[in-house]
Structures are given as structure tokens and as C-alpha cells.
Protein backbone atom coordinates (compact mmCIF):
# COMPACT_ATOMS: atom_id res chain seq x y z
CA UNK A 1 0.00 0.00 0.00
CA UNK A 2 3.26 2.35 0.04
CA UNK A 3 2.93 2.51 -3.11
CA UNK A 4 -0.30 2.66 -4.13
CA UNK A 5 -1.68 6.23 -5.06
CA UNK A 6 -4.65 7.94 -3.36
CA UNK A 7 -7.16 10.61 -3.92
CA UNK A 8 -7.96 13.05 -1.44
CA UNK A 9 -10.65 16.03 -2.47
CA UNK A 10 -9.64 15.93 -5.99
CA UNK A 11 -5.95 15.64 -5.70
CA UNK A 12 -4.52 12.60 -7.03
CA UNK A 13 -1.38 11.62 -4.49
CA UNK A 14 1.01 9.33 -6.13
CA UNK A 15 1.69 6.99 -3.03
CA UNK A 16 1.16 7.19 0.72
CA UNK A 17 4.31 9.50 1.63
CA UNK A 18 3.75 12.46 2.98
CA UNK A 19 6.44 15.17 3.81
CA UNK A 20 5.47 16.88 7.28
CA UNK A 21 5.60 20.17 7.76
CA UNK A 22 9.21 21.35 8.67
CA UNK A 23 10.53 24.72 9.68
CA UNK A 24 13.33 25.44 7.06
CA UNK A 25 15.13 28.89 8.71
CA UNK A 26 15.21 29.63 4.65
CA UNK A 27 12.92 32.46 4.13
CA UNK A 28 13.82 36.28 3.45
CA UNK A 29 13.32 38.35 6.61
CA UNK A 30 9.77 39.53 6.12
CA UNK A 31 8.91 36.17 5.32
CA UNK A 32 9.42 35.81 1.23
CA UNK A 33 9.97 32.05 0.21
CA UNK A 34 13.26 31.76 -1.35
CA UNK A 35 14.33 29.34 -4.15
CA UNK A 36 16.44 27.74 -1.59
CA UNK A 37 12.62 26.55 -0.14
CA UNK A 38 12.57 25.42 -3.66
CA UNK A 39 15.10 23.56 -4.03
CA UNK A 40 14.33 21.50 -1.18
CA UNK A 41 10.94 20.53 -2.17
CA UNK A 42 11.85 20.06 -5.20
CA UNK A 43 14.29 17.53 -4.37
CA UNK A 44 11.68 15.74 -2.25
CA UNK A 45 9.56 15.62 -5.02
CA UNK A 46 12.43 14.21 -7.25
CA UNK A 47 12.46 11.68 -4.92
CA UNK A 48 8.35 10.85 -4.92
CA UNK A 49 7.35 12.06 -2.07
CA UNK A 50 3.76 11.68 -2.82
CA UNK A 51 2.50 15.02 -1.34
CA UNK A 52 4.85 17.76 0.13
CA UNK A 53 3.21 19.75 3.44
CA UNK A 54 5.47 23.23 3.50
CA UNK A 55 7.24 24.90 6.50
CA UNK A 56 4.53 26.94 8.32
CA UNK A 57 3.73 30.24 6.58
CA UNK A 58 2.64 32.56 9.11
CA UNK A 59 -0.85 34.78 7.90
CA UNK A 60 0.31 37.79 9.77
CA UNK A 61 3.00 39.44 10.87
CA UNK A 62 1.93 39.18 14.30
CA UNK A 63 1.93 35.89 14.44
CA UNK A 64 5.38 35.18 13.51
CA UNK A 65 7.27 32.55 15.69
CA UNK A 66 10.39 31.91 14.25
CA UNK A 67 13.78 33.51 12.44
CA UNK A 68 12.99 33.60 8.24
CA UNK A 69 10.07 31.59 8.36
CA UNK A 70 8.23 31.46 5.46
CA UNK A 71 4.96 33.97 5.03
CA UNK A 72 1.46 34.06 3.24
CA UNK A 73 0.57 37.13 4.48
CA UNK A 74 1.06 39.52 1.44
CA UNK A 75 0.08 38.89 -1.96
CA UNK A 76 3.19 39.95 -2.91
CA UNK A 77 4.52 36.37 -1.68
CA UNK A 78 1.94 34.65 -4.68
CA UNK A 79 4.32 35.06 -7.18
CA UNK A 80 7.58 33.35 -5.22
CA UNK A 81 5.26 30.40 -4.69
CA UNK A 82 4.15 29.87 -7.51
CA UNK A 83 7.51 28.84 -8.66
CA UNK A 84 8.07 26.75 -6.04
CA UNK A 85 5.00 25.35 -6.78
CA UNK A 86 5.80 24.67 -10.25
CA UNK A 87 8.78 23.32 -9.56
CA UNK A 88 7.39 20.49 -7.13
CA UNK A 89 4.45 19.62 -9.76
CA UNK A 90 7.04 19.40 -12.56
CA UNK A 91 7.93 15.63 -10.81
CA UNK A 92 4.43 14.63 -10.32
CA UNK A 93 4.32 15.37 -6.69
CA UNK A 94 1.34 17.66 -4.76
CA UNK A 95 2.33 20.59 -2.27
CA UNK A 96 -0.17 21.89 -0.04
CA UNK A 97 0.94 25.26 2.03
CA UNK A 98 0.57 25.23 5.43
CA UNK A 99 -0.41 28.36 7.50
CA UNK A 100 -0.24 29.45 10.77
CA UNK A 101 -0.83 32.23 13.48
CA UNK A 102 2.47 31.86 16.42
CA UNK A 103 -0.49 32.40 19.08
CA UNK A 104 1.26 32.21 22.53
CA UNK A 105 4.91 31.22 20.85
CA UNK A 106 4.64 34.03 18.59
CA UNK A 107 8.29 36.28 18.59
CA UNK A 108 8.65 39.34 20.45
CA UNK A 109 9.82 41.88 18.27
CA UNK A 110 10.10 46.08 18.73
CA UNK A 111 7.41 46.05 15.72
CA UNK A 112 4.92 43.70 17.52
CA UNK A 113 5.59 43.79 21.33
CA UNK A 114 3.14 41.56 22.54
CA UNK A 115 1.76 37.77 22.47
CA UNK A 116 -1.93 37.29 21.18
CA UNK A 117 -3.94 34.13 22.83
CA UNK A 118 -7.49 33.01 22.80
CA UNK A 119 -6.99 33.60 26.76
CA UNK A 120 -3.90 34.89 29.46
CA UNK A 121 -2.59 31.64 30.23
CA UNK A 122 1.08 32.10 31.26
CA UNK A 123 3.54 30.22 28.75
CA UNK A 124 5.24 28.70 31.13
CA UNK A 125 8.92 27.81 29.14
CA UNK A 126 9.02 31.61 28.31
CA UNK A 127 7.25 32.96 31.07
CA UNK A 128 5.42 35.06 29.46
CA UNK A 129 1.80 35.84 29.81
CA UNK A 130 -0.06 36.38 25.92
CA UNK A 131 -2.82 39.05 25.81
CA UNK A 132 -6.38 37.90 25.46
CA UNK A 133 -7.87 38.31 22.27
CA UNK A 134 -10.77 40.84 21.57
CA UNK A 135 -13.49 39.87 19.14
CA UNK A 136 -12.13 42.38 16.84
CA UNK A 137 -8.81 40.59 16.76
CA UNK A 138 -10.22 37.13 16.44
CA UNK A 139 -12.19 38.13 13.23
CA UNK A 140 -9.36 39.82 11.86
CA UNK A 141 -7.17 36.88 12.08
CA UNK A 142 -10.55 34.77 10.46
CA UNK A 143 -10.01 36.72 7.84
CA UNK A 144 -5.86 37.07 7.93
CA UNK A 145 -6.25 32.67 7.22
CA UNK A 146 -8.73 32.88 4.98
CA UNK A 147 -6.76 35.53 2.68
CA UNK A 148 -4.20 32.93 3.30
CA UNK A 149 -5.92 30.21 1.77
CA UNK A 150 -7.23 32.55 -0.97
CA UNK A 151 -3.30 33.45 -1.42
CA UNK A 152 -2.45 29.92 -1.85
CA UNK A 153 -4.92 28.97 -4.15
CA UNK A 154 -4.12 31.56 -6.57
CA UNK A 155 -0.05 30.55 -6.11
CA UNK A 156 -1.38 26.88 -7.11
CA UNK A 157 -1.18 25.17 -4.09
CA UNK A 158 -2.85 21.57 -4.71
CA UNK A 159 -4.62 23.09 -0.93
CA UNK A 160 -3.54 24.20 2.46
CA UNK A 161 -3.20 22.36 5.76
CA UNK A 162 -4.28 24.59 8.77
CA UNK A 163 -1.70 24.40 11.72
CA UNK A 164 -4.09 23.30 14.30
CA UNK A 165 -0.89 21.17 16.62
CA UNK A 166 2.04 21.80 18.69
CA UNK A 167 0.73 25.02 20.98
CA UNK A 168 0.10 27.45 17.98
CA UNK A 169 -2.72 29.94 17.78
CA UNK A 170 -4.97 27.75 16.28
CA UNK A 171 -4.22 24.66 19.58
CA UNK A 172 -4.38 27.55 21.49
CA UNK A 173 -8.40 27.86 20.53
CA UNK A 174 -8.96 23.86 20.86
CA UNK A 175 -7.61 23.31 24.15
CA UNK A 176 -9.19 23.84 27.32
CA UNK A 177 -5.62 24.43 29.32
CA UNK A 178 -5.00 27.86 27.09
CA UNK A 179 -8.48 28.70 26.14
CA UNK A 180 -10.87 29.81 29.15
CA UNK A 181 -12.99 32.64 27.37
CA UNK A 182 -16.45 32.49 27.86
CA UNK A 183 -17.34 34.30 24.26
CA UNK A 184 -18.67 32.12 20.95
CA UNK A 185 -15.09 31.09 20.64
CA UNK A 186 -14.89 29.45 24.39
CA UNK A 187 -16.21 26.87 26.62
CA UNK A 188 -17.33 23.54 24.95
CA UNK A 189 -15.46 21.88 22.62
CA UNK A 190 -17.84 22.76 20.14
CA UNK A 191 -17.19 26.83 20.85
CA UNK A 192 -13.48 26.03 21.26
CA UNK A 193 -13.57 24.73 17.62
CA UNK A 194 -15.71 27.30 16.11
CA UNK A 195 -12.73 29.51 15.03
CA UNK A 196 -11.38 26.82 13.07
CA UNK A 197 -15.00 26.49 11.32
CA UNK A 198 -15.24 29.79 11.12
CA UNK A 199 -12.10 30.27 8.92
CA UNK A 200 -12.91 27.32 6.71
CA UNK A 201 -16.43 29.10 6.03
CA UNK A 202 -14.53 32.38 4.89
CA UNK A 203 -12.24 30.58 2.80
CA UNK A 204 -14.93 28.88 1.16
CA UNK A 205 -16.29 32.30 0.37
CA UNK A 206 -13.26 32.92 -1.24
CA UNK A 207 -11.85 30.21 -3.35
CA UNK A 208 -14.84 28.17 -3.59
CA UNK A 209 -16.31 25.11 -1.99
CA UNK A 210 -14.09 22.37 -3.10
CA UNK A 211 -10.22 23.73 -2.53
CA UNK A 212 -8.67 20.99 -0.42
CA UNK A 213 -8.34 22.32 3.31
CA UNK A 214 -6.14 19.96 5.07
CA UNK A 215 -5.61 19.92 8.97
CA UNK A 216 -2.76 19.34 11.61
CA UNK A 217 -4.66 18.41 14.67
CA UNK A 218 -3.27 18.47 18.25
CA UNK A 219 -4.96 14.80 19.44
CA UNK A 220 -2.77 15.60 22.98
CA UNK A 221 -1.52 18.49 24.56
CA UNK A 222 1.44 16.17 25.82
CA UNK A 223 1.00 16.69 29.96
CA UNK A 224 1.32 13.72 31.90
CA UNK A 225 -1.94 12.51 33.46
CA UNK A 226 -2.87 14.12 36.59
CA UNK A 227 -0.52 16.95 36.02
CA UNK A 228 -3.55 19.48 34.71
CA UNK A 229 -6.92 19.87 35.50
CA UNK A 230 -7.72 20.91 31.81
CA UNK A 231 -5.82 19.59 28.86
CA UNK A 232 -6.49 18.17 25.59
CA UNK A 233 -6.65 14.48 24.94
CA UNK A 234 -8.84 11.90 23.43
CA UNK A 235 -11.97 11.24 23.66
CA UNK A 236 -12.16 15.06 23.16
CA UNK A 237 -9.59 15.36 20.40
CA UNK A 238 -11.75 12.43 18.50
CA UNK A 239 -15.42 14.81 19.01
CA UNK A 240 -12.87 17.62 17.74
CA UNK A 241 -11.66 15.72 14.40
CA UNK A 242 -15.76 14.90 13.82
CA UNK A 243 -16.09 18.15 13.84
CA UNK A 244 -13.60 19.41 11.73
CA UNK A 245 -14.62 16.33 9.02
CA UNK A 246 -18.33 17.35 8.99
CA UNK A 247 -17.25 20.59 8.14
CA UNK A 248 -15.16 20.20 4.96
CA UNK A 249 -11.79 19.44 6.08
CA UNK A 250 -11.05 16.92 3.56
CA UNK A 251 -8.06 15.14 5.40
CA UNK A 252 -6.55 15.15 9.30
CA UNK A 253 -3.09 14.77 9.75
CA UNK A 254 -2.43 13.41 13.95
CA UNK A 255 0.19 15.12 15.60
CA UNK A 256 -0.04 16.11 19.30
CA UNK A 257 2.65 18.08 22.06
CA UNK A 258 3.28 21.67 23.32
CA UNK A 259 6.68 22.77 24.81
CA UNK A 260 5.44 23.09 27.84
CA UNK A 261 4.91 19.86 28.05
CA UNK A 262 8.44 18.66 27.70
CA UNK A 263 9.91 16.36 25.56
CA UNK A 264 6.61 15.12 23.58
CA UNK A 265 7.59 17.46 20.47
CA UNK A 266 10.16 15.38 18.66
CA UNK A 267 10.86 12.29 20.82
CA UNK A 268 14.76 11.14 20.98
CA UNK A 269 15.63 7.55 20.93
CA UNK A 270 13.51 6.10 18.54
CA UNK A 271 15.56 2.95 17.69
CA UNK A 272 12.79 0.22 17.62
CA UNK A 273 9.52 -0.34 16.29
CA UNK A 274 8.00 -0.03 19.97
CA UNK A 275 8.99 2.95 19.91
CA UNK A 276 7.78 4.63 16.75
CA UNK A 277 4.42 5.83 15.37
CA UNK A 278 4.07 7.09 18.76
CA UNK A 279 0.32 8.57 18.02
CA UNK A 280 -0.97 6.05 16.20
CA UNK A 281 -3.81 4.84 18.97
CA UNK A 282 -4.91 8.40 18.95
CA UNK A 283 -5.10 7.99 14.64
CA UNK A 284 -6.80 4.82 14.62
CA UNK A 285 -9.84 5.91 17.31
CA UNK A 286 -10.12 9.20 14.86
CA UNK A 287 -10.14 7.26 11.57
CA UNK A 288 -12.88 4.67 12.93
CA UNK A 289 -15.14 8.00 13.72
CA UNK A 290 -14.40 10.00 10.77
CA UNK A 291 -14.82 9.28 6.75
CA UNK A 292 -12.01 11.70 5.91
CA UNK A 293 -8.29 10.07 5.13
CA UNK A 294 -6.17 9.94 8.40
CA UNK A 295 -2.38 10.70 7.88
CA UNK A 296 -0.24 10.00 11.11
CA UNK A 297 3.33 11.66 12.13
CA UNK A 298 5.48 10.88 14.96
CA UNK A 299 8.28 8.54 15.31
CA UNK A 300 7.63 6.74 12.11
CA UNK A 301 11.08 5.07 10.63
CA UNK A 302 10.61 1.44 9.26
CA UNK A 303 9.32 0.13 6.46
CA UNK A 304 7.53 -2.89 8.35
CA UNK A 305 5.76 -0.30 10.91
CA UNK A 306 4.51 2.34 7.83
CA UNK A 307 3.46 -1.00 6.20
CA UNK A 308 1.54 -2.00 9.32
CA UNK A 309 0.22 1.38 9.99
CA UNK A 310 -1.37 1.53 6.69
CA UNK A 311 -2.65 -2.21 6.52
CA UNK A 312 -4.01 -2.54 10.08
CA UNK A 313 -6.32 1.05 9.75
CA UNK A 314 -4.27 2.97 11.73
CA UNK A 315 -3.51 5.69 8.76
CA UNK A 316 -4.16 6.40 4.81
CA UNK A 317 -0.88 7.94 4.49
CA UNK A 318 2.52 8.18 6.01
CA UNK A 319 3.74 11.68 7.33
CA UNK A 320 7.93 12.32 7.77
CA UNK A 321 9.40 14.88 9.39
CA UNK A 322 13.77 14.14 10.48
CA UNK A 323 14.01 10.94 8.59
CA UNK A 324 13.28 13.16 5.01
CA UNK A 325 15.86 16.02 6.03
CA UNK A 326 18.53 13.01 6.71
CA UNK A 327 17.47 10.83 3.26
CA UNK A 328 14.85 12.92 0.67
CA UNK A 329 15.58 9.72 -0.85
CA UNK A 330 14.38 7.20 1.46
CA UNK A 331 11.17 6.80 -0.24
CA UNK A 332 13.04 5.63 -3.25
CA UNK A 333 14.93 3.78 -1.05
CA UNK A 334 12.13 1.75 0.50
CA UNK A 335 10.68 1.21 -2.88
CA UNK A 336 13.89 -0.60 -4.63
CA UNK A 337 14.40 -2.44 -1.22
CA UNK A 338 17.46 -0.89 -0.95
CA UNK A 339 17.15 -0.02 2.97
CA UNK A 340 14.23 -1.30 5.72
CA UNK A 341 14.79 1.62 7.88
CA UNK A 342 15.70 5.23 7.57
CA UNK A 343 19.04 6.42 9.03
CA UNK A 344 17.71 8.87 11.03
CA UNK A 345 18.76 8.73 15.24
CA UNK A 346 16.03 11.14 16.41
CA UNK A 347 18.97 13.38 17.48
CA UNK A 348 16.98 16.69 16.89
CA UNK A 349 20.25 18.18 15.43
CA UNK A 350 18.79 19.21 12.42
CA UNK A 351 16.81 21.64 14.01
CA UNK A 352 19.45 24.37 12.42
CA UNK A 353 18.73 27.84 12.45
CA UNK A 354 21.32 28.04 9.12
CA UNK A 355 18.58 25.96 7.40
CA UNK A 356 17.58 22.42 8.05
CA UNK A 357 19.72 19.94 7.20
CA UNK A 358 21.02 16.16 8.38
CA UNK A 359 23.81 17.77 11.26
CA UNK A 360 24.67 13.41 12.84
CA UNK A 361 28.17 12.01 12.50
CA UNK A 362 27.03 8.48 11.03
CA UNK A 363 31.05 7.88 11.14
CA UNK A 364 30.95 8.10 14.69
């Protein structure tokens, strides 16, 4: 089933490999995708990776949370994407570009002082405490994502993937430990979700009904049990994919962790199967409730475990992160039989603020 291509919303995916969404330190200042971003993708798509998921483009300049990350903000950025995107399709492969709002990691800069959050929960590896959104700031950033996803569309993104994981703005909304308002947007996990609906129904105004909208869905905020009164964790992430999937997102990728909660973001030590696919209860719960493909990150190295993942209903498609920035062959790879098991160690070292890139000594 590796191998075998899918259709998701239209989009015809040549196999189940999926790149994950990866921070690339490779953008211009204010955010302009280079044709360094380019070259990478294309490269993975040289490689068939079935469907490429960007770095995460950032909808407003408020909301920026790292050093030359990419942006979507402008529509002066259209035209840089579009060769990028153009470049990927040239191989057969699909992009989709994600986009985000930095929410309570957003940067603190001398332009834009101050954190925005659904509500003032301290962020507690920073200590810093994010300003609670007004209503007049949470429909401006409804409509900063859907001019995203207009954006893309018109750069010829096969679709988008909303950053809904990891302790960004759009996590912040979903999860009961940083959102406590008591507006529309606040409260039950219907109203924590409704900002999420609400930008899918003004990007549908925009582009049409039937351009793909992906999601990356926090199924976990990552605490241990008993830790916090309030976190997010199944059964409540499952009611929260439902309702994404009965309201036109077309595919759910299952990711989970915030830093706060330590070292759930990019486990170390993956070296066996135990160890990887370290979400994939939370997928396979989610794709038994939802009729949407399920595509599952986290751990995943081995050819037997993707293999397993895909035939046992855990996922529809595989999602890489580290092992693709060590080998953007290793789908090739897996495919001639030529290797079992990517290289990668988990080491996290290619988390390099010169641009991502494979940092291990395999000599050593």
C-alpha cells in the first residue's frame, strides 16, 4: 500500500508519503519564500514524495514565531510560490501550504511587542503571559487565514493544511488548558472549535467550496496525566476531528505536544519499532469515527511499521518529518528495497537555524 496512489478532495497523491511540515530557517526576513525553499521541495519531489506539506507560513505578521520563516501574508509572496509550486508539480508530486498564526509562541519583536492568545494563560517555558484576544482581533485573524488560503490557491497550491498542533494559535483555541474565554469562541469543545469552522467558512467564500483544506490536529496536549486539570486528549480530540470532518476538512493529519509539556515534540531515541508511530492509537480511534483520510506523524522510521500502519487502519498515508531532512531519498529507497529503515537517530540536530539539514556524525 506504500505505493499505491490515493485521492484526497480531488488531488490525485502518487503513493502514501507524505512530507510533514518542517521549519526550514530559509525564508527572506519579512517572510518571502526563497528558491532555496525550492530547491528543497523540489528535491523531495524528485524523490516521490507523494504530497509535500510546506514549512509553516505565518498569515500575519503578528503571528510570527520563528527567524525567516516562510509567510502568506502579502500577496506579494503569490508570485515566489508559484515557482516553487511549479517546480514540485514538474515531478508529479502535490504541495499543499501550510499556515499558521504563532499564538502564545509568537516572537517578540520592537514592531509587535506583545503575544496574542485566545486567553492569558502564562507560557510557562518563556514565562510570558499572551494578551487575550478581543473579538475584533479574532475576526481579523478569520479573515488574515482565509486571505491565506485565498493566497495559496491563486499561487497553485494543490490546498492548504491549517496548523491546528504543537501550541500554535490555532491549539491555542482547541484546548481547554490555554483557552478559558467564555465568548462564541470558548467553553465547549464545540465553541473552542468554532474559530477553526469559522475560517474554513470564509475561505470557502473565497476560493470556492471544493479547494482541499487539510488539517494538523493536536490529538494531545502532551502533559502527563494528573498533572492538569484541563488539557487536551482523546476522547475530546476524536469529538474535535468529527467536527472538523463534517465541516469540509477533507483530510486530518495526527500530531499532538506543546513545549510546555516537555519532551513530547520530537521524541529522541527512537531505535525500535516499539517505539515509533508514537500517536498512532490516537489515529486509529479518529479514523474509525471520521470518513475523511487519516495521515499519522510521529516517530515513524521502518518500512515494516509504515506497512503495518497503513494495513491494520491505523492511517491512509505516512507523514515524515527528520528521517526526510537526513534521506529525501528514502522513499526511493524503500521502494527498490534498498534499505528497511531510515538512518535517522532522532537526534533533533537538524533543528538548524542556518537551514535544516542532516547535522549526525554516522562515522561516529
Amino acid at each position: 500500500m506504500l505505493f499505491e496512489p490515493i485521492e484526497i478532495a480531488g488531488i490525485e497523491i502518487p503513493n502514501r508519503f507524505v512530507r510533514s511540515a518542517t521549519h526550514e530557517w530559509m525564508a527572506q526576513p519579512d517572510g518571502t519564500p526563497t528558491s532555496r525553499i525550492g530547491d528543497l521541495y523540489e528535491e523531495l519531489a524528485r524523490n516521490e514524495v507523494g504530497l509535500i506539506i510546506t514549512g509553516y507560513s505565518y498569515v500575519n505578521p503578528k503571528g510570527k514565531s520563528d527567524d525567516l520563516q516562510q509567510g502568506i501574508y502579502d500577496d506579494r509572496f503569490i508570485g515566489p510560490y508559484r515557482e516553487i509550486v511549479a517546480r514540485v508539480h514538474a515531478h508529479g508530486s502535490k504541495i499543499l501550504l501550510q499556515i499558521a498564526h504563532g499564538g502564545r509562541q509568537t516572537m517578540i519583536t520592537v514592531d509587535h511587542p506583545y503575544i496574542l492568545a485566545p486567553s492569558a494563560v502564562v507560557e510557562t517555558t518563556k514565562g510570558m503571559t499572551p494578551e487575550e484576544m478581543t473579538e475584533k482581533e479574532v475576526l481579523e485573524t478569520i479573515e488574515d487565514f482565509a486571505q491565506a488560503v485565498r493566497r495559496a490557491k491563486e499561487a497553485g497550491f494543490d490546498g492548504v493544511q491549517l496548523h491546528c498542533a504543537h501550541g500554535f494559535l490555532l491549539s491555542n483555541f482547541i484546548s481547554p488548558y490555554t483557552n478559558r474565554r467564555k465568548d462564541r469562541w470558548g467553553g465547549s469543545t464545540e465553541k473552542r472549535t468554532q474559530l477553526i469552522i469559522d475560517i474554513i467558512s470564509r475561505a470557502r467564500e473565497l476560493t470556492g467550496k471544493d479547494y482541499p483544506i487539510f488539517v494538523k490536529l493536536n490529538v494531545t496536549d502532551g502533559f502527563k496525566q494528573g498533572s492538569h486539570k484541563h488539557t487536551l486528549d482523546a476522547p475530546e480530540s476524536i469529538e474535535i476531528a468529527k467536527i472538523l470532518a463534517d465541516n469540509g476538512v477533507c483530510a486530518i493529519e495526527v500530531s499532538g505536544g506543546i513545549a510546555e509539556a516537555g519532551d513530547e515534540l520530537f521524541k529522541t531515541k527512537i531505535d525500535s519499532p516499539q517505539k515509533e508511530a508514537y500517536y498512532r492509537e490516537y489515529a486509529k480511534m479518529i479514523k474509525e469515527q471520521v470518513d475523511v483520510p487519516v495521515i499519522l506523524v510521529g516517530g515513524i522510521r521502518s518500512k515494516q511499521v509504515m506497512e503495518m500502519l497503513l494495513k491494520e487502519g491505523y492511517a491512509d498515508l505516512i507523514s515524515l518529518c527528520r528521517p526526510l531532512i537526513s534521506e529525501p531519498d528514502l522513499a526511493i529507497k524503500l521502494k527498490k528495497g534498498e534499505v528497511y529503515t531510515a538512518k535517522c537517530v532522532s537526534c533533533n540536530l537538524c533543528s538548524d537555524e542556518s537551514g535544516i539539514k542532516c547535522n549526525y556524525d554516522f562515522t561516529k
